[in-house]
Protein backbone atom coordinates (compact mmCIF):
# COMPACT_ATOMS: atom_id res chain seq x y z
CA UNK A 1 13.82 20.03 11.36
CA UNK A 2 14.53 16.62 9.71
CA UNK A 3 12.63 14.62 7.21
CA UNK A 4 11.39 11.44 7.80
CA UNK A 5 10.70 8.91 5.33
CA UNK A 6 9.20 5.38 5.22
CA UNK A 7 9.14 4.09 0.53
CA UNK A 8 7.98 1.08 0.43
CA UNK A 9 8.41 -0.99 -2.81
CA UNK A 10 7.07 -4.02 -4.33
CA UNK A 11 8.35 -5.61 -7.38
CA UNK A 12 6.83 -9.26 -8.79
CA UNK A 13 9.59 -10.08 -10.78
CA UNK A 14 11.69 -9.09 -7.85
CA UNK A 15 9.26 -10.37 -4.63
CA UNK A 16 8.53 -13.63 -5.64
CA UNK A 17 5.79 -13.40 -8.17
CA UNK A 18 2.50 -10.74 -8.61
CA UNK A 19 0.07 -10.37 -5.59
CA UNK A 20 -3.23 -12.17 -6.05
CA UNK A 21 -6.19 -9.61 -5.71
CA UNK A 22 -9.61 -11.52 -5.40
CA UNK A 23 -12.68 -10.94 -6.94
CA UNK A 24 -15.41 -8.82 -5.08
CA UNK A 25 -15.89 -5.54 -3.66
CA UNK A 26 -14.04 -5.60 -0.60
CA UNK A 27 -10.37 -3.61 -0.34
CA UNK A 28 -7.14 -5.68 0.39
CA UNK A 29 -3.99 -3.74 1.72
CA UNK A 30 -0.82 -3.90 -0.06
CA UNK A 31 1.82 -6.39 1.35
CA UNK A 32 5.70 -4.65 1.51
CA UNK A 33 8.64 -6.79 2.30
CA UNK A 34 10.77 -5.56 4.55
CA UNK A 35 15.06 -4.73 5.19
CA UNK A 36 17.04 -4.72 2.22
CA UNK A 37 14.31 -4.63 -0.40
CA UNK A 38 13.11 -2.00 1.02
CA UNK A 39 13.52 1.84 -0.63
CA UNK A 40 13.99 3.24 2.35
CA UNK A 41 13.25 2.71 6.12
CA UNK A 42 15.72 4.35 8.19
CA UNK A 43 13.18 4.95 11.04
CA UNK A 44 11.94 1.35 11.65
CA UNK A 45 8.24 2.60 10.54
CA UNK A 46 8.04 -0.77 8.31
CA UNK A 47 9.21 -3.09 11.01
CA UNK A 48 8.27 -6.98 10.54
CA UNK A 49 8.53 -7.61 14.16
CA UNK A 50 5.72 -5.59 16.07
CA UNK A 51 5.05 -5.80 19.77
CA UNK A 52 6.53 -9.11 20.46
CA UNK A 53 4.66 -10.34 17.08
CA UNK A 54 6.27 -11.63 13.42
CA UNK A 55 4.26 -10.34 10.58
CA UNK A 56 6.02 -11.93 7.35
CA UNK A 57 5.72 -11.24 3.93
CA UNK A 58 3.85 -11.43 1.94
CA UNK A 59 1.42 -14.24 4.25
CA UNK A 60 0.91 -11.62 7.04
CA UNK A 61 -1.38 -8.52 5.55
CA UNK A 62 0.15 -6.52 8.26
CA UNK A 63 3.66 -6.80 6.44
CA UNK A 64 1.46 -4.02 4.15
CA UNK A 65 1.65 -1.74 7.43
CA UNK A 66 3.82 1.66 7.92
CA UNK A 67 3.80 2.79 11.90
CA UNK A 68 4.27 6.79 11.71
CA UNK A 69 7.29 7.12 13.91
CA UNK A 70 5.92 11.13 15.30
CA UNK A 71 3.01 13.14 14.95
CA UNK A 72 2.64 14.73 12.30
CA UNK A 73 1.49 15.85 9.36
CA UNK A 74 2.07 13.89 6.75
CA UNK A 75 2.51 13.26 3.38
CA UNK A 76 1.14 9.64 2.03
CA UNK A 77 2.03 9.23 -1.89
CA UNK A 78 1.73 5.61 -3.97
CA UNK A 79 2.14 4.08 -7.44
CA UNK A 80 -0.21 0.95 -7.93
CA UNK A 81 0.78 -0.91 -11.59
CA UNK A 82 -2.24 -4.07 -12.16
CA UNK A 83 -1.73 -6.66 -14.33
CA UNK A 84 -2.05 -5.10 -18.41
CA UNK A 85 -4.80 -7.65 -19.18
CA UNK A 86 -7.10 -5.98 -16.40
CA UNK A 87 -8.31 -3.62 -18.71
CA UNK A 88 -10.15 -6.85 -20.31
CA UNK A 89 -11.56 -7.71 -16.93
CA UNK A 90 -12.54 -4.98 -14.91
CA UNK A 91 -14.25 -1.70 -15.65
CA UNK A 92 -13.30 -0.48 -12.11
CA UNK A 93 -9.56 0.11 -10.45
CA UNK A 94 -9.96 1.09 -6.73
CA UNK A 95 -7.19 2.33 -4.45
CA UNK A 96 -7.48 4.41 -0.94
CA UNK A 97 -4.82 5.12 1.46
CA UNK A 98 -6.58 4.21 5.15
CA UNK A 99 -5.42 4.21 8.65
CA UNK A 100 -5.91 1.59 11.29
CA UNK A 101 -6.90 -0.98 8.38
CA UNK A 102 -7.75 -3.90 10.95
CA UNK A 103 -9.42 -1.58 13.50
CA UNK A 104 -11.17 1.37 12.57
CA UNK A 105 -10.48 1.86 9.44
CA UNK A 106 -10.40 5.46 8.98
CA UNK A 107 -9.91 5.21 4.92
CA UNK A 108 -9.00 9.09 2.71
CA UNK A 109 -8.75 9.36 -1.14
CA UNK A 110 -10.51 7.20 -2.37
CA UNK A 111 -10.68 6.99 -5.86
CA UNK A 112 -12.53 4.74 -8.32
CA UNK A 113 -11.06 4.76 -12.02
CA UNK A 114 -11.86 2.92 -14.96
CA UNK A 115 -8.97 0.99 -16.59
CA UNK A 116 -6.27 3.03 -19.36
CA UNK A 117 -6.14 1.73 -22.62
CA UNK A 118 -2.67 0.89 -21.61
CA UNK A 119 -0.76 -0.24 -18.66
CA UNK A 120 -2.66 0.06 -15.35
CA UNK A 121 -0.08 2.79 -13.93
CA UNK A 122 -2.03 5.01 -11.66
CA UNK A 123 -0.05 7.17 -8.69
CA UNK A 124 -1.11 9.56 -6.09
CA UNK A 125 -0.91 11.69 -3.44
CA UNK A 126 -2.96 12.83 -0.12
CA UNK A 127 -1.80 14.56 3.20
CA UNK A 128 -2.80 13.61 6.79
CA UNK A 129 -2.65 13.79 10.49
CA UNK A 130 -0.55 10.91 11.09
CA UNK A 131 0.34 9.06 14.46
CA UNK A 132 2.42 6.44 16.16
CA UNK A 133 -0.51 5.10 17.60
CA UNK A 134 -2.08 4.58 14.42
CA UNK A 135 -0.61 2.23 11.43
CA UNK A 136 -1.23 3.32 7.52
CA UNK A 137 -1.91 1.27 4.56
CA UNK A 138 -2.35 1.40 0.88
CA UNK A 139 -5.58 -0.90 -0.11
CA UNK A 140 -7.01 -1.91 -3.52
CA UNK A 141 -9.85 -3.42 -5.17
CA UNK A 142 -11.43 -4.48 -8.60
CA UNK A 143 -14.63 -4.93 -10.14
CA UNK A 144 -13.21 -7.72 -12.48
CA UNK A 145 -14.91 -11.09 -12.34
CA UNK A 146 -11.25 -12.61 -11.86
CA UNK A 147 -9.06 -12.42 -9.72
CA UNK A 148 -6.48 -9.47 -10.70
CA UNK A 149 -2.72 -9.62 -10.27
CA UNK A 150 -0.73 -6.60 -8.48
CA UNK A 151 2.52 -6.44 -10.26
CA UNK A 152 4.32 -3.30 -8.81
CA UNK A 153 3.68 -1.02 -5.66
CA UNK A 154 5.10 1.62 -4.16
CA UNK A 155 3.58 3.27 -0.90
CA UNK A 156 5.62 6.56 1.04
CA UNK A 157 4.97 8.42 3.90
CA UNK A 158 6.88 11.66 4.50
CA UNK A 159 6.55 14.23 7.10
CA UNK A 160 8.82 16.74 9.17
CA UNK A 161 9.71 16.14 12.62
């Protein structure tokens, strides 16, 4: 039985500056870019062409998108790292893994934390049902009355097939 593997990474200082997270309640998924800045990808599940559509990064929110390539179980893990001021802004982090984020959205471990007296390093990890049919995404929010810069992500899937 092999191991499949999607790791996503994304860097600011590498990907062309922090991600933008907007004031409010409502979640925003996680934008990846794709091929060589990539961890790892060896099973297309990342892919920025999609059905005869181009989803670039980081305009596109579906470039934040991993397509299980199998069913499976699976094993989601992620790393979020906000912008060290945030503590100053926000009294609320919020990060979820979800599937289908622009259909259904089907969202699982969910969690709410208030902000470290440090850096804003949180990581964790959930397992799923996952499906080819049905893309995955990281998504975050923020209580702050600012917008909140992303500065580093990292978002896995692993199962056997």
């Amino acid at each position: 039985m092999a191991v499949r593997v999607c790791s996503l990474k994304f860097d600011a200082d590498r990907d062309g500056g922090p991600q933008s997270v907007p004031a409010g309640d409502s979640y925003h998924v996680v934008r990846f870019p794709y091929g060589a800045a990539e961890s790892y990808d060896a099973d297309n599940m990342h892919a920025q062409t999609r059905n005869g559509a181009d989803h670039p990064f980081p305009s596109d929110p579906e470039s934040g998108l991993i397509w299980p390539a199998h069913e499976a179980w699976g094993r989601l893990y992620a790393m979020v790292q906000w912008e060290s001021a945030s503590g100053d802004a926000a009294t609320e982090l919020r990060d979820q893994f979800v599937r289908d984020p622009f259909g259904v959205a089907d969202t699982t471990c969910t969690e709410h934390r208030p902000p470290s007296p440090g850096m804003q390093c949180f990581a964790k990890a959930w397992a799923i049902f996952v499906s080819p049919d049905v893309p995955l995404a990281l998504r975050i929010a923020h209580n702050a009355d600012r917008p909140l810069d992303l500065v580093i992500a990292e978002f896995k899937l692993e199962y056997d097939a």
